[in-house]
C-alpha atoms as a PDB file:
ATOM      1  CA  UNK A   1      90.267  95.172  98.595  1.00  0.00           C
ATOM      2  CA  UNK A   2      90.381  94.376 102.313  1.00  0.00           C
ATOM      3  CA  UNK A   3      87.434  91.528 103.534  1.00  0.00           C
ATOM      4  CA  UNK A   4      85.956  94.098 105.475  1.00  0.00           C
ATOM      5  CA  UNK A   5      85.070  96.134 102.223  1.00  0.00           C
ATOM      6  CA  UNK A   6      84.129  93.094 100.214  1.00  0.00           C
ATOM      7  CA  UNK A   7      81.521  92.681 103.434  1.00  0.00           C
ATOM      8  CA  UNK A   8      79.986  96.001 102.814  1.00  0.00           C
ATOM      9  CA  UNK A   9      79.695  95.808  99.587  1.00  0.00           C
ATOM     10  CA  UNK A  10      77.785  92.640  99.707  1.00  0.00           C
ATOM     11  CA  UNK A  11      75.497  93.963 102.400  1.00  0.00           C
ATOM     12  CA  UNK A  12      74.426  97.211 100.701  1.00  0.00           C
ATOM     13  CA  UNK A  13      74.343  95.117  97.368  1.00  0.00           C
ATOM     14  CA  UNK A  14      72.045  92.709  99.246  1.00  0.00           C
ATOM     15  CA  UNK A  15      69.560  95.961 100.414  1.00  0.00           C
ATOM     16  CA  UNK A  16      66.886  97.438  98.152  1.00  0.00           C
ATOM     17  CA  UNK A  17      68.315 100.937  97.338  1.00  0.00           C
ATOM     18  CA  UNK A  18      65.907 102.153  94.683  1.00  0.00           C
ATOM     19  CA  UNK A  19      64.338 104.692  96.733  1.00  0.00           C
ATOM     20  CA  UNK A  20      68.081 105.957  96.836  1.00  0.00           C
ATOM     21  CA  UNK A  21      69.195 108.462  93.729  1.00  0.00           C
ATOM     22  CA  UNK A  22      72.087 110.465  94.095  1.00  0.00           C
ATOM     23  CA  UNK A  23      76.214 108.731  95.074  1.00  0.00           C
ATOM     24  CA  UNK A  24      76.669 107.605  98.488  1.00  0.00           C
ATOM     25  CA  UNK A  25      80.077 107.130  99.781  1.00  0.00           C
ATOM     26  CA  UNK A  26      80.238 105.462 103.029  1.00  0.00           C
ATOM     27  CA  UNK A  27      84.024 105.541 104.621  1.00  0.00           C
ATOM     28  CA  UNK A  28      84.785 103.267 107.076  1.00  0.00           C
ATOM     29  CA  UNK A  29      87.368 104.431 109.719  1.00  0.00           C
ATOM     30  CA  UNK A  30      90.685 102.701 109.171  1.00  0.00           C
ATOM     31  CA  UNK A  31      89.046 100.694 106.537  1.00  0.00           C
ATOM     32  CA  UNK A  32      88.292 102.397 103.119  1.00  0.00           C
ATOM     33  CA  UNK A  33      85.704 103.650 101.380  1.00  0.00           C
ATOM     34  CA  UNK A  34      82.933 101.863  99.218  1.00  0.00           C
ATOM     35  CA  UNK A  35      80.623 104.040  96.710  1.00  0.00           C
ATOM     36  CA  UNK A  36      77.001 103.297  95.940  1.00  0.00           C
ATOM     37  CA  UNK A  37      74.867 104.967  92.909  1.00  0.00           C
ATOM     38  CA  UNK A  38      72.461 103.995  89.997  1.00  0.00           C
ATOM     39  CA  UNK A  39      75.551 101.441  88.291  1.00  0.00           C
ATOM     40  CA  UNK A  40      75.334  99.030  91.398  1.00  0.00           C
ATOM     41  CA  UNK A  41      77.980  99.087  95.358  1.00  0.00           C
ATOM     42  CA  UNK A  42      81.525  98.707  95.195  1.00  0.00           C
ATOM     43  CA  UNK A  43      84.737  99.687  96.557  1.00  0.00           C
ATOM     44  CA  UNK A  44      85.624 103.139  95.552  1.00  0.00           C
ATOM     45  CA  UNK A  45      86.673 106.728  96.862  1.00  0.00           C
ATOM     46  CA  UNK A  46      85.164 109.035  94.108  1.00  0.00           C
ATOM     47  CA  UNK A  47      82.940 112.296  94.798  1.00  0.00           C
ATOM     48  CA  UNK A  48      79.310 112.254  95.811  1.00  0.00           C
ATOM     49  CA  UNK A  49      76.417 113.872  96.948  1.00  0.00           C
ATOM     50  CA  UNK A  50      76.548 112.554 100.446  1.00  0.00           C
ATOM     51  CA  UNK A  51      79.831 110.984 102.503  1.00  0.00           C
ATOM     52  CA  UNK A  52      78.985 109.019 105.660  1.00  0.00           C
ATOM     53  CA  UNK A  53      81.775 108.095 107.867  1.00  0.00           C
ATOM     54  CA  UNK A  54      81.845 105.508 110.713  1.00  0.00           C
ATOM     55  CA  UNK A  55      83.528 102.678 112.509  1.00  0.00           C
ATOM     56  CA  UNK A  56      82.606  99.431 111.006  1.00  0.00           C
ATOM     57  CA  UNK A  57      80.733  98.635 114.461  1.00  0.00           C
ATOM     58  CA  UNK A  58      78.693 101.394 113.505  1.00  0.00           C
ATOM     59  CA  UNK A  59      78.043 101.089 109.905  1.00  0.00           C
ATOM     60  CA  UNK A  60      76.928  97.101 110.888  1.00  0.00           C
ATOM     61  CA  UNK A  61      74.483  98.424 113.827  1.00  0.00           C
ATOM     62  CA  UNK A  62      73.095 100.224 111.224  1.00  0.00           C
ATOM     63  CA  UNK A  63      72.813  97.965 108.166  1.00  0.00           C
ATOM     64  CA  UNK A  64      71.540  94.913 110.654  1.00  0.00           C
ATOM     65  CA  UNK A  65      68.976  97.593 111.766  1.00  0.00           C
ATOM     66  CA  UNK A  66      70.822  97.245 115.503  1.00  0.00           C
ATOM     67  CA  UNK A  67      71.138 101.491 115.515  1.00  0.00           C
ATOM     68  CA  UNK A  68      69.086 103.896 113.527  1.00  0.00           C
ATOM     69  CA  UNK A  69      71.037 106.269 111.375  1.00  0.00           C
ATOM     70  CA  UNK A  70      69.521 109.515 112.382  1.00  0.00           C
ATOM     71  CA  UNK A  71      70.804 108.801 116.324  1.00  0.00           C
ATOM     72  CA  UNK A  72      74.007 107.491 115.105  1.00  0.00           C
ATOM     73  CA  UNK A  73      74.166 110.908 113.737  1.00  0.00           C
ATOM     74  CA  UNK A  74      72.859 112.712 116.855  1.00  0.00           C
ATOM     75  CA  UNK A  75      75.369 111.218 118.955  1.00  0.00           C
ATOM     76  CA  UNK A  76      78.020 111.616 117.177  1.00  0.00           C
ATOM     77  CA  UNK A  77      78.767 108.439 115.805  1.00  0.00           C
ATOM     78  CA  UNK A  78      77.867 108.705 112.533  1.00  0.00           C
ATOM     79  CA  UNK A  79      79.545 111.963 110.165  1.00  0.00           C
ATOM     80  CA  UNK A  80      77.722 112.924 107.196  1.00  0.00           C
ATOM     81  CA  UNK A  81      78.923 115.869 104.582  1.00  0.00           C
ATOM     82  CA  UNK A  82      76.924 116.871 102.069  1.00  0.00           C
ATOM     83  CA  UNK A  83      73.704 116.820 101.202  1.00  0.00           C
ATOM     84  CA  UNK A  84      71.796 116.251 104.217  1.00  0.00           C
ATOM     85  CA  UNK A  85      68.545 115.692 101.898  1.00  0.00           C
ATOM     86  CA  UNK A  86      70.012 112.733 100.304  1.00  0.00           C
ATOM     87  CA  UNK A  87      71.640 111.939 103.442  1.00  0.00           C
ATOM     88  CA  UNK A  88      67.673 111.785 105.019  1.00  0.00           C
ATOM     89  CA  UNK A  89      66.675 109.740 101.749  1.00  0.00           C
ATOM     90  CA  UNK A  90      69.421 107.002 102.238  1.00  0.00           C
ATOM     91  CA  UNK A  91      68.611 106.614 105.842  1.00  0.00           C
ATOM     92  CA  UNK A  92      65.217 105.256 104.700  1.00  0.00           C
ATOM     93  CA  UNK A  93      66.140 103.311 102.399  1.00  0.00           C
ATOM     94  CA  UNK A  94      69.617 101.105 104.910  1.00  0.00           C
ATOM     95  CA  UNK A  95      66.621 101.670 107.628  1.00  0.00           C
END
């Protein structure tokens, strides 16, 4: 696992994602991919219910609270497939 996915990992690990049910993968361009659901964050590349993918400049705006991830996603920085429900309900929760 590269250090910039072991970074991730401990940042979402470090957030309070209760109000988050549902698998979230976030990929990170040129990186990989980490997964987080009910067991916990790690690295991973499984299916879920919502994929957002980024540059790692975006994904850190975003979990410093530097960029909010509804404009991310307006301008284009920020992909999301899936459910865009869940996609709403994890924005609230890395917000």
């Amino acid at each position: 696992m590269s250090d910039v996915i072991e970074t991730i990992v401990a940042e979402l690990s470090s957030k309070d994602t209760s109000g988050f049910s549902g698998t979230a993968k976030f990929v990170i361009t040129g990186e990989g991919s980490v997964m987080m659901d009910a067991e916990g964050v790690r690295a991973g590349d499984d299916e879920a219910d919502v994929t957002l993918s980024a540059d790692l400049d975006v994904f850190r705006a975003i979990f410093e609270g530097d960029m909010n991830p509804t404009m991310a996603f307006m301008s284009g920085k920020l992909k999301i497939d899936g459910s865009m429900g869940k996609a709403m309900a994890l924005a609230s929760v890395l917000s």
